[in-house]
C-alpha atoms as a PDB file:
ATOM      1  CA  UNK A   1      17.329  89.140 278.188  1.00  0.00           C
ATOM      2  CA  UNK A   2      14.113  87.646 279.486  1.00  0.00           C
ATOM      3  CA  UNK A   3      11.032  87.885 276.587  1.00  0.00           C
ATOM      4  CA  UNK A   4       7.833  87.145 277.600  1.00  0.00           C
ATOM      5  CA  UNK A   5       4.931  85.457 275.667  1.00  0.00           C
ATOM      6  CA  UNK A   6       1.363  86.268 275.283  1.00  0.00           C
ATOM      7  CA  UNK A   7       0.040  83.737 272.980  1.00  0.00           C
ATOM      8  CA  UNK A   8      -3.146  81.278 273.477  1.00  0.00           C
ATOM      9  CA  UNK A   9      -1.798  78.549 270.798  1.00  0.00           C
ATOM     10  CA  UNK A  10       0.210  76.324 272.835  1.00  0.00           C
ATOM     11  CA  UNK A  11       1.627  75.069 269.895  1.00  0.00           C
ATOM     12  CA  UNK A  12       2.981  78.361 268.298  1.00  0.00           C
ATOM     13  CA  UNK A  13       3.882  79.149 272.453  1.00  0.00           C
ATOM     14  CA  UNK A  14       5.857  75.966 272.527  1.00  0.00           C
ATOM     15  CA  UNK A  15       7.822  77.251 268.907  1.00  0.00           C
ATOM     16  CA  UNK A  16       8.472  80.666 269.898  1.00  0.00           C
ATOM     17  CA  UNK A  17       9.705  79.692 273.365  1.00  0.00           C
ATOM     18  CA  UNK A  18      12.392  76.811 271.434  1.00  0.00           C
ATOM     19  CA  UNK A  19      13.265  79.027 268.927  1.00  0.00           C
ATOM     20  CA  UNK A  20      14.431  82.150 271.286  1.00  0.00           C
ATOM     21  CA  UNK A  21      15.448  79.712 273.913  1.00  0.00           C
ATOM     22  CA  UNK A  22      18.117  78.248 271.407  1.00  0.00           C
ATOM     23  CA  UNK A  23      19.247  82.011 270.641  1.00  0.00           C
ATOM     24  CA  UNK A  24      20.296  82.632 274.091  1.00  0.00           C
ATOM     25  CA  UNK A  25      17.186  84.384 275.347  1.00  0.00           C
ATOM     26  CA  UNK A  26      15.183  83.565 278.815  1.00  0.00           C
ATOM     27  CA  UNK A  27      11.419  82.891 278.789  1.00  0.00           C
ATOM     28  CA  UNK A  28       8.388  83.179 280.878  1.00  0.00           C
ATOM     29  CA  UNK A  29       4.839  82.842 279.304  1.00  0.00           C
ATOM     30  CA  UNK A  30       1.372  83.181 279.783  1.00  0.00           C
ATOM     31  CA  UNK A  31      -0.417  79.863 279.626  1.00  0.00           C
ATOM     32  CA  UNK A  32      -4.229  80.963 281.796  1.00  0.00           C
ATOM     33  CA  UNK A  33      -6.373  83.102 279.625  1.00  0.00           C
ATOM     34  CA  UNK A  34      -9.312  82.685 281.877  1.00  0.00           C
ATOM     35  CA  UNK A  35      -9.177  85.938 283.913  1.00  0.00           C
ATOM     36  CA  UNK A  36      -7.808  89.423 283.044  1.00  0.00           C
ATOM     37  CA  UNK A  37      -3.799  88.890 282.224  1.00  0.00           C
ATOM     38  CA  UNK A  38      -2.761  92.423 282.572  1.00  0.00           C
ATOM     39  CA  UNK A  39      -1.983  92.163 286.334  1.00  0.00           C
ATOM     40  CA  UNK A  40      -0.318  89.113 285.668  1.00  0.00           C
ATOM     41  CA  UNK A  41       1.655  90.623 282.621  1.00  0.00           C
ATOM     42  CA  UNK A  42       2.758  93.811 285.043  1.00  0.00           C
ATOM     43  CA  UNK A  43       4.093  91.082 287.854  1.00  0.00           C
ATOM     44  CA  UNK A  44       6.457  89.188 285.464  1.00  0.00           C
ATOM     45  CA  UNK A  45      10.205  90.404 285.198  1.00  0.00           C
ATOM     46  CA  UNK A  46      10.336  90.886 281.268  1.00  0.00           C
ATOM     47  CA  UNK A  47      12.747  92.712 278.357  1.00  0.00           C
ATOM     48  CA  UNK A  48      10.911  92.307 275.579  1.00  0.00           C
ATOM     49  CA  UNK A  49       6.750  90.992 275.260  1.00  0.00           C
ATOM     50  CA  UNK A  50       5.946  88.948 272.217  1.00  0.00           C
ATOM     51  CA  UNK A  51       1.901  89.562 272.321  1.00  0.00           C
ATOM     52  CA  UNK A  52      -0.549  88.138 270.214  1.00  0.00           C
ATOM     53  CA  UNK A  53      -4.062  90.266 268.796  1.00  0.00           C
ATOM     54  CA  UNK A  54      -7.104  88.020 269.126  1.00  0.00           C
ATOM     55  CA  UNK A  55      -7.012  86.660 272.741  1.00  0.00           C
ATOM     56  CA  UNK A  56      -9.768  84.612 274.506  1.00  0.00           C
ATOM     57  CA  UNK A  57     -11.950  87.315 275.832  1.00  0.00           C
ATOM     58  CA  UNK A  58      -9.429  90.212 275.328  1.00  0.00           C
ATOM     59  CA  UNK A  59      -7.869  92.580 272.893  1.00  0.00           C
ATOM     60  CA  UNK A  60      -4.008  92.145 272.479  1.00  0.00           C
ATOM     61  CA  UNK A  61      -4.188  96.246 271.784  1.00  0.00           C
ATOM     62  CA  UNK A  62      -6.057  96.966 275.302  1.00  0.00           C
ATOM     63  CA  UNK A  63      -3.629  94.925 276.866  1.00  0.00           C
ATOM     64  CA  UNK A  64      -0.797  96.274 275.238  1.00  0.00           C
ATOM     65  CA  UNK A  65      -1.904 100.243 276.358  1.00  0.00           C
ATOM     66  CA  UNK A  66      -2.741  99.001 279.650  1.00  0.00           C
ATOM     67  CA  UNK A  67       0.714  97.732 279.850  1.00  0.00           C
ATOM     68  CA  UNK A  68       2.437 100.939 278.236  1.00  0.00           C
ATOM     69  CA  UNK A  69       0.479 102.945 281.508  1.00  0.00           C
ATOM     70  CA  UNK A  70       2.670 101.021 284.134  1.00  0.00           C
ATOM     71  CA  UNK A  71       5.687 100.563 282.444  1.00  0.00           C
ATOM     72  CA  UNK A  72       7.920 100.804 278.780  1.00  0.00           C
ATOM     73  CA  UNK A  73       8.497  97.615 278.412  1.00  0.00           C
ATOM     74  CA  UNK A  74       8.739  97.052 274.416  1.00  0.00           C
ATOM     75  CA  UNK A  75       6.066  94.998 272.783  1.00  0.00           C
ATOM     76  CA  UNK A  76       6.092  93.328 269.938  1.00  0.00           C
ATOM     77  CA  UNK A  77       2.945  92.196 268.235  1.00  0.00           C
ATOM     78  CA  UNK A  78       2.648  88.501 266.729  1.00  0.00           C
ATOM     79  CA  UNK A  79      -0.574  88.286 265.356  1.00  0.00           C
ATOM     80  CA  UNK A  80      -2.491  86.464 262.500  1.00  0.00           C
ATOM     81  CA  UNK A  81      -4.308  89.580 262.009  1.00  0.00           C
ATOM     82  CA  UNK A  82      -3.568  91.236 258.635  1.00  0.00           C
ATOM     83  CA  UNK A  83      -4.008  95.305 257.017  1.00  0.00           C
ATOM     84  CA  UNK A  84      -2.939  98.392 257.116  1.00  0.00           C
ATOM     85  CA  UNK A  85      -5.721  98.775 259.804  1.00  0.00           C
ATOM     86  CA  UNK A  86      -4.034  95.922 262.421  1.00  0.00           C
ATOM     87  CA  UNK A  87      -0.866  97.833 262.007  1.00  0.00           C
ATOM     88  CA  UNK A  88      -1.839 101.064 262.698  1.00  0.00           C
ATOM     89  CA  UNK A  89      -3.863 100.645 265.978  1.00  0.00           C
ATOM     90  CA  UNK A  90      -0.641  98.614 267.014  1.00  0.00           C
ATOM     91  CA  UNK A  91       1.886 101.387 266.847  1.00  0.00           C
ATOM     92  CA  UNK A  92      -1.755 103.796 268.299  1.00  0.00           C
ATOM     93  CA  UNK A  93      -1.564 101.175 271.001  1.00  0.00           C
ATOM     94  CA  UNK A  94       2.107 101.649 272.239  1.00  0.00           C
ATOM     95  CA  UNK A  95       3.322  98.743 270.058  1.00  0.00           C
ATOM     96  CA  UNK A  96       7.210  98.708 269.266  1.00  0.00           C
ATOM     97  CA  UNK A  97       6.629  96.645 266.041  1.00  0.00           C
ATOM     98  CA  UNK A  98       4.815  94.179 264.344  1.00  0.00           C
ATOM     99  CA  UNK A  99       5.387  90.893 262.411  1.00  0.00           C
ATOM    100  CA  UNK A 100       1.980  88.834 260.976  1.00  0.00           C
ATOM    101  CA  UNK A 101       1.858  84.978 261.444  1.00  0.00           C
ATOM    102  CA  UNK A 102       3.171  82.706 259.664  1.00  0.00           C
ATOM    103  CA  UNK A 103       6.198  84.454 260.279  1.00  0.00           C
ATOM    104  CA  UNK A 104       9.574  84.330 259.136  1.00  0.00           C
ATOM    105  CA  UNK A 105      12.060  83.345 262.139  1.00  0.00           C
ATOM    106  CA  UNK A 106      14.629  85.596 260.844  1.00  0.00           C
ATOM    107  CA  UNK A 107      12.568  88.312 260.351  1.00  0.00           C
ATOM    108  CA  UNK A 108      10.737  88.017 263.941  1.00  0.00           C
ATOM    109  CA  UNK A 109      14.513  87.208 265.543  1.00  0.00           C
ATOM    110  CA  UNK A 110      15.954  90.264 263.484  1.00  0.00           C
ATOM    111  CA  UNK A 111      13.166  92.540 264.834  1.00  0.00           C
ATOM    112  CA  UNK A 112      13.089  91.280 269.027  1.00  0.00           C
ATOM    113  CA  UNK A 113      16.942  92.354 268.112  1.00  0.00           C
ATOM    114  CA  UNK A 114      16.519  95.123 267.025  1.00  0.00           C
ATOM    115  CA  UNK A 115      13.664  96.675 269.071  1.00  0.00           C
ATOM    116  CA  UNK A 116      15.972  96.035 272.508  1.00  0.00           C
ATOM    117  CA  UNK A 117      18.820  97.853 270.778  1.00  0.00           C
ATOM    118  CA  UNK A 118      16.518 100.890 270.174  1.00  0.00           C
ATOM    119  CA  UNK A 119      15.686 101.224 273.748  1.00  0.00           C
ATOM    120  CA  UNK A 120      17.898 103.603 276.016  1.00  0.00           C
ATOM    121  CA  UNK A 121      19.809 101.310 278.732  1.00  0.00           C
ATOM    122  CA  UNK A 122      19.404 103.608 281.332  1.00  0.00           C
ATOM    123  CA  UNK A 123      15.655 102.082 281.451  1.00  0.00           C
ATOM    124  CA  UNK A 124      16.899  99.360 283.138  1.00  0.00           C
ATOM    125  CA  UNK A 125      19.278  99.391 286.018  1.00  0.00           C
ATOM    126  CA  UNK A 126      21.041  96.432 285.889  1.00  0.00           C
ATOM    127  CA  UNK A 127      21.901  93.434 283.575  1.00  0.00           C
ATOM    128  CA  UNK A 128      23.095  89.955 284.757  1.00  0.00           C
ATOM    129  CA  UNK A 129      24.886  87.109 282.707  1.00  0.00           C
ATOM    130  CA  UNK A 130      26.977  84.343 284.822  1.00  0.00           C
ATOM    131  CA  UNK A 131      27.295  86.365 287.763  1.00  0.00           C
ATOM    132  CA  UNK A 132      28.739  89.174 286.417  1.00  0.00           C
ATOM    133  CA  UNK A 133      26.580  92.722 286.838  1.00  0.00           C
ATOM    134  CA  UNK A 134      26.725  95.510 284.574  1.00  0.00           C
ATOM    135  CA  UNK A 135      25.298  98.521 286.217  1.00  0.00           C
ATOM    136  CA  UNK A 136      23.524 100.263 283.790  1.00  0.00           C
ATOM    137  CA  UNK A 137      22.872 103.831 285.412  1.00  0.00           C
ATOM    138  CA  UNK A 138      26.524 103.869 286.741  1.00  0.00           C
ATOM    139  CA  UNK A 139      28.353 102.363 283.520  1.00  0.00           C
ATOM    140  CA  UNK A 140      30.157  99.944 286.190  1.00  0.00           C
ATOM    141  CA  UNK A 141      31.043  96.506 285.922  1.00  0.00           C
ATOM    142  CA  UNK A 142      30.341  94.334 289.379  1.00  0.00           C
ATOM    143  CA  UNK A 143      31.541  91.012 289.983  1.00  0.00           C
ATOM    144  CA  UNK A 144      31.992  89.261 293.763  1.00  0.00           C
ATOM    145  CA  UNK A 145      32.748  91.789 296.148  1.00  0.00           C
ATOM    146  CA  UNK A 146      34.539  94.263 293.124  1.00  0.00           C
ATOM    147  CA  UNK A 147      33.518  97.243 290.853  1.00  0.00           C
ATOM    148  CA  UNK A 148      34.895  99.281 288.127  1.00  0.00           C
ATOM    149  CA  UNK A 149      34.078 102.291 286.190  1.00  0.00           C
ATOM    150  CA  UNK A 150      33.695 101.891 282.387  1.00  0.00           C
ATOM    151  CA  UNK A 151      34.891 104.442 279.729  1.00  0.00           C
ATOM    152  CA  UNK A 152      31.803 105.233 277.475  1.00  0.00           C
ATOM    153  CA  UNK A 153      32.961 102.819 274.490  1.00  0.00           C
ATOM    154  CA  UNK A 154      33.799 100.167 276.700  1.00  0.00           C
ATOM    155  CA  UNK A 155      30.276 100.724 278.323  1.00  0.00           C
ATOM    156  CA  UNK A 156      29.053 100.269 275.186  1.00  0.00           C
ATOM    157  CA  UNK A 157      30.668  97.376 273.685  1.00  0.00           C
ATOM    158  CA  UNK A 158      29.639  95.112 276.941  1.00  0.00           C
ATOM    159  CA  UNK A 159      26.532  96.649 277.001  1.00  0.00           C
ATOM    160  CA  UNK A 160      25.928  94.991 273.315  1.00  0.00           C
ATOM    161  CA  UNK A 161      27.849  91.598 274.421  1.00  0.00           C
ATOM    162  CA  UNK A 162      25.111  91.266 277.907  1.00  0.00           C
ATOM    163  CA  UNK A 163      22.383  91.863 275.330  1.00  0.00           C
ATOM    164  CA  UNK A 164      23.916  88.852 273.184  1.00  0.00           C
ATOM    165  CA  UNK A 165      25.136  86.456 275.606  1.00  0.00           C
ATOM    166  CA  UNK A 166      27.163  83.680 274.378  1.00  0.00           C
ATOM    167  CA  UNK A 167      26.300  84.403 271.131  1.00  0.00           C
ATOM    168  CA  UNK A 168      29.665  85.231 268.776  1.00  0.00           C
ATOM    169  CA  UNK A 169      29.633  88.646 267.466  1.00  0.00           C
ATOM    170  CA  UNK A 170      31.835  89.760 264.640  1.00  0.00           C
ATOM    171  CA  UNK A 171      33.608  92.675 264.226  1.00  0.00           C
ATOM    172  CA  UNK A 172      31.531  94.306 261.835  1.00  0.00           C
ATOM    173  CA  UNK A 173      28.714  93.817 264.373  1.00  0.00           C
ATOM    174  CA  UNK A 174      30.462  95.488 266.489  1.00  0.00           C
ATOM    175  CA  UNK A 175      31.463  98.120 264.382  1.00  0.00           C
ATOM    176  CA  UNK A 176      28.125  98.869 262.963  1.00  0.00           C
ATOM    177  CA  UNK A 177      26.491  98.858 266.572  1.00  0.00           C
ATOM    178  CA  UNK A 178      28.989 101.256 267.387  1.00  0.00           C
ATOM    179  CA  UNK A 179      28.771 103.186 264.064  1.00  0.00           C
ATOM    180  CA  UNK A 180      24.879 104.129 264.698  1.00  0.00           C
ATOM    181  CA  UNK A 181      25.333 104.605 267.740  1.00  0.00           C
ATOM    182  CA  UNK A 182      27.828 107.092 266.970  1.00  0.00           C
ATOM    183  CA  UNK A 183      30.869 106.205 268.561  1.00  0.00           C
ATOM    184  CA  UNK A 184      32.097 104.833 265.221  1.00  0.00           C
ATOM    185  CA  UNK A 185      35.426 102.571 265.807  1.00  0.00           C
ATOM    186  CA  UNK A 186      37.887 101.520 263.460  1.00  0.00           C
ATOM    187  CA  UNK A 187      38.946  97.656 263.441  1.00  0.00           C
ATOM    188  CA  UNK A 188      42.287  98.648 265.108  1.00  0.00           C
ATOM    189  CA  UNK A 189      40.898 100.511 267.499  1.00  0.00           C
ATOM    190  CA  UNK A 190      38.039  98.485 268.461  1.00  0.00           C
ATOM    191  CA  UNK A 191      40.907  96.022 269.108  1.00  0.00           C
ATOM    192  CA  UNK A 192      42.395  98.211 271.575  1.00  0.00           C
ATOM    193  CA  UNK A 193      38.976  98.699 273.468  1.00  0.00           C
ATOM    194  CA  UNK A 194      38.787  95.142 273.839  1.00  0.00           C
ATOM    195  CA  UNK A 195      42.007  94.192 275.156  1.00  0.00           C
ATOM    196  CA  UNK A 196      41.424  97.876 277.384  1.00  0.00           C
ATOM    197  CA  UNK A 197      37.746  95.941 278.503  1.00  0.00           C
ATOM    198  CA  UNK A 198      39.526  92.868 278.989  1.00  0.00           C
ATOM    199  CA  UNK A 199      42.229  94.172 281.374  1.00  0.00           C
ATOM    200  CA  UNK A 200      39.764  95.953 283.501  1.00  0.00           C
ATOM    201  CA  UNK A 201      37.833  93.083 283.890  1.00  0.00           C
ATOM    202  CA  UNK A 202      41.028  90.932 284.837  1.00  0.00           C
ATOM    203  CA  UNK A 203      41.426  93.681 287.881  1.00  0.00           C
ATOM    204  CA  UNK A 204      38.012  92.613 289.323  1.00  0.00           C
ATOM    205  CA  UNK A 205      38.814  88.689 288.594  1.00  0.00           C
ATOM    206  CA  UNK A 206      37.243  88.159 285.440  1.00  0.00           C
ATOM    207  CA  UNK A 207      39.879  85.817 283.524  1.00  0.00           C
ATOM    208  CA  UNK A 208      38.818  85.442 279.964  1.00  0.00           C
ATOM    209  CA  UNK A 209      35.434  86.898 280.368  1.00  0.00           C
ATOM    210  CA  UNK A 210      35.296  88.247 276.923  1.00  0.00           C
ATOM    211  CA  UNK A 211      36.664  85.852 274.615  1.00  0.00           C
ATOM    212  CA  UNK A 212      38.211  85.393 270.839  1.00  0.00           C
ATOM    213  CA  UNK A 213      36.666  83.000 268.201  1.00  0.00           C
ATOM    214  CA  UNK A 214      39.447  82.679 265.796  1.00  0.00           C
ATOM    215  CA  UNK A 215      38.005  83.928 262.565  1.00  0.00           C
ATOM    216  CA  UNK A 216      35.126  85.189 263.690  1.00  0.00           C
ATOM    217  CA  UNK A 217      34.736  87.040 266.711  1.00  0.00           C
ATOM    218  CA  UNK A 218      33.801  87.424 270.086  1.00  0.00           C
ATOM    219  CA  UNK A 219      31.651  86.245 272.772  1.00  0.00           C
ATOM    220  CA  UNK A 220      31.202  86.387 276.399  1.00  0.00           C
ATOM    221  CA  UNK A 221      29.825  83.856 278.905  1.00  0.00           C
END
């Protein structure tokens, strides 16, 4: 998942971009706050913005509505700016959420989480992690020159492991994910679905794609 950041402090830029960067997520920024961003904002291949409020001759919530015309991207707002008031013309913006500096790095990681599970997949057509596609509008899983069809739990369970790549997920993770989602899962039977996910991913040449952490999970990549 690529997040992009729109934040004039190159020292808070330079934190956020370590901190996701060491939980497994991609990064572009902006870095010129000379000229109008928004065109520059729309150009950029993005998941997830991280925008700041008070930018150097601009408005973090014009931004953010000029954004929300061209595309629904979700946008989180990192700002210094506190209040009730802040909040509100956020979410009257477009914003997805909203987390005040300093901020806590569990809290902000917990939330960028959390806003890409709300949004529906089928926004997005296609997600990539070592090569391996999975086909979002299609529920199929591409690697090389081969496809296959996914079930609707297996779509979902490596739907949630792209979105987490090479992090370990537990079971109750899983299960949870799957619970609000609806498609609750006991622990036997989410073992099945795994070892059914696995073998269909062995018949396109995916060996060990998806793989066990003895004690404590799962991860792919």
């Amino acid at each position: 998942m690529k997040i992009l950041l729109v934040e004039d402090d190159p020292k808070i830029r330079q934190e956020l971009k370590v901190l996701l960067e060491n939980n497994q997520y991609e990064i572009a920024m902006i870095e010129d706050f000379t000229k109008d961003i928004t065109e520059e904002i729309n150009k950029i291949a993005k998941d997830l913005i991280l925008l700041d409020i008070n930018l150097p001759n601009q408005n973090g919530f014009d931004i953010c509505k000029k954004i929300k015309e061209k595309e629904s991207v979700p946008i989180i707002f990192v700002t210094s700016c506190t209040g009730e008031e802040s909040e509100l013309k956020s979410i009257l913006s477009g914003g997805d959420d909203f987390i005040t500096k300093p901020y806590n790095k569990d809290i902000l990681l917990e939330k960028i989480k959390r806003t890409i599970k709300k949004q529906n997949p089928i926004q997005y057509k296609e997600i990539n992690v070592n090569g391996v596609t999975l086909d979002l509008h299609l529920s199929l899983v591409k690697y090389q020159n081969n496809s296959i069809e996914l079930t609707r739990n297996e779509f979902l369970l490596l739907y949630y492991f792209f979105i987490n790549p090479k992090k370990i997920i537990t079971k109750e993770e899983l299960l949870d994910y799957l619970w609000n989602e609806k498609y609750y899962l006991d622990d036997n039977i989410l073992t099945v679905n795994i070892n059914r996910l696995r073998k269909k991913l062995e018949e396109i040449g995916l060996q060990d794609f998806i793989t066990t952490i003895r004690k404590k999970g799962y991860k792919i990549g």
